[in-house]
Protein backbone atom coordinates (compact mmCIF):
# COMPACT_ATOMS: atom_id res chain seq x y z
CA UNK A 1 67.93 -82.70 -10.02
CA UNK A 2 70.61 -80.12 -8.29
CA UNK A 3 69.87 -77.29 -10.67
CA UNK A 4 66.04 -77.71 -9.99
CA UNK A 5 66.63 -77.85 -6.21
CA UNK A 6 68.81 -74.29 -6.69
CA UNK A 7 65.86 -72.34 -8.65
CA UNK A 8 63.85 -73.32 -5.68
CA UNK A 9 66.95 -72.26 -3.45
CA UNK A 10 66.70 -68.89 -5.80
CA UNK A 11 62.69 -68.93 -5.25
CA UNK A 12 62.14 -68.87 -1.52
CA UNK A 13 64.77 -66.73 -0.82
CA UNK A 14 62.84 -63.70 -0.90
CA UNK A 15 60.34 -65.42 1.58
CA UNK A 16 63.01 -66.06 3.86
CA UNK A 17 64.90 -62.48 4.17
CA UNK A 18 61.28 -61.87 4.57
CA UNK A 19 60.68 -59.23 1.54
CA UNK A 20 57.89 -61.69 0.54
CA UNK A 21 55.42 -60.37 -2.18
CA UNK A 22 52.72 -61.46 -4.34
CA UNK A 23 55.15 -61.09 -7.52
CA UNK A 24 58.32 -63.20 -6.52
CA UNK A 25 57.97 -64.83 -10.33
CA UNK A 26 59.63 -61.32 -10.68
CA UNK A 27 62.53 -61.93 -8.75
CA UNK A 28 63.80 -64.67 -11.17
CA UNK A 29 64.72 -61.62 -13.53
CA UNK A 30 66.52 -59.48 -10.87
CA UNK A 31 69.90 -58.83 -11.03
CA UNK A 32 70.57 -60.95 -7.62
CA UNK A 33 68.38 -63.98 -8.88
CA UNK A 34 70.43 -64.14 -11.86
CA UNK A 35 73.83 -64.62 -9.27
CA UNK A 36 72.55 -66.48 -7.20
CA UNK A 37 70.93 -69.04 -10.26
CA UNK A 38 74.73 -68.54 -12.03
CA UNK A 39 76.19 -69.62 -8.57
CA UNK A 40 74.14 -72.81 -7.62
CA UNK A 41 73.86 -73.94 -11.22
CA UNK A 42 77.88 -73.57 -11.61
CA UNK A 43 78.29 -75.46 -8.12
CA UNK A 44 75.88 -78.29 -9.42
CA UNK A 45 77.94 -78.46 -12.79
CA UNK A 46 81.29 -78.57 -10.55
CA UNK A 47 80.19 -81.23 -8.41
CA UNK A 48 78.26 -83.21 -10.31
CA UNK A 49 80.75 -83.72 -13.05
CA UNK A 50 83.82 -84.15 -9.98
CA UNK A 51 81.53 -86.97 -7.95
CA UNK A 52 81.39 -88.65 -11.73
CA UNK A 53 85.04 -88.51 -12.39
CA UNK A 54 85.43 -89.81 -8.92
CA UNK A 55 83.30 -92.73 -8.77
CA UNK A 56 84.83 -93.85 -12.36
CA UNK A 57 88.28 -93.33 -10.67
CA UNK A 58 89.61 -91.14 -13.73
CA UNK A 59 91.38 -88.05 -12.82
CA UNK A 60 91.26 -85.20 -15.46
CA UNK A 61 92.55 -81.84 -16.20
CA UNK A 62 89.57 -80.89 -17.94
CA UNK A 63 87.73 -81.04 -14.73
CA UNK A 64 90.50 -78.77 -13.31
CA UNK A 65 90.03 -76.49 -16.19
CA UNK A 66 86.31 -76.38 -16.55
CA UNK A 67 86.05 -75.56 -12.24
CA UNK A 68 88.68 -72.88 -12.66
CA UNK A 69 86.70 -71.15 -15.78
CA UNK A 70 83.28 -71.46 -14.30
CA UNK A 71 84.61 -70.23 -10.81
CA UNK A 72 86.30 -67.20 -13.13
CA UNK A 73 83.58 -66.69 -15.11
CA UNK A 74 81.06 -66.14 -11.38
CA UNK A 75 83.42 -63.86 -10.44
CA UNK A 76 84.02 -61.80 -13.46
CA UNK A 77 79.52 -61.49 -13.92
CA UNK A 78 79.16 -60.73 -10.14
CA UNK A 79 81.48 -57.40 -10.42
CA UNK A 80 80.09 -56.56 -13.49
């Protein structure tokens, strides 16, 4: 339910900077789409999975590892 709420985080935010077109299906395959998709579909994956371990009342280093890697991984694709 997070991811879908990000792609349409990702979709109107060409209407709201205000470059609004007639083709903003094309702006899913733009370089910035593709960041911004990678960074609210890594923050849903972070969270989701954290709340989870929370509410169960496990701790885990797995978590630990898998936040650090995606947060890594965001960084290493948005300066390439």
């Amino acid at each position: 339910m997070f991811m879908l709420i990000g792609l349409l985080l990702v979709f109107i935010t060409p209407l709201v900077v205000g470059v609004g077109s007639i083709n903003l299906l094309a702006y899913f395959t733009s370089p910035e789409a593709i960041l911004f998709m990678l960074y609210y579909t890594s923050t849903t994956i972070i969270c989701s999975y954290g709340i989870w371990l929370r509410q169960s009342g496990r701790r885990s280093t797995v978590f630990y590892l898998m936040s650090a890697v995606i947060v890594l991984l965001f960084i290493f694709l948005a300066n390439f």
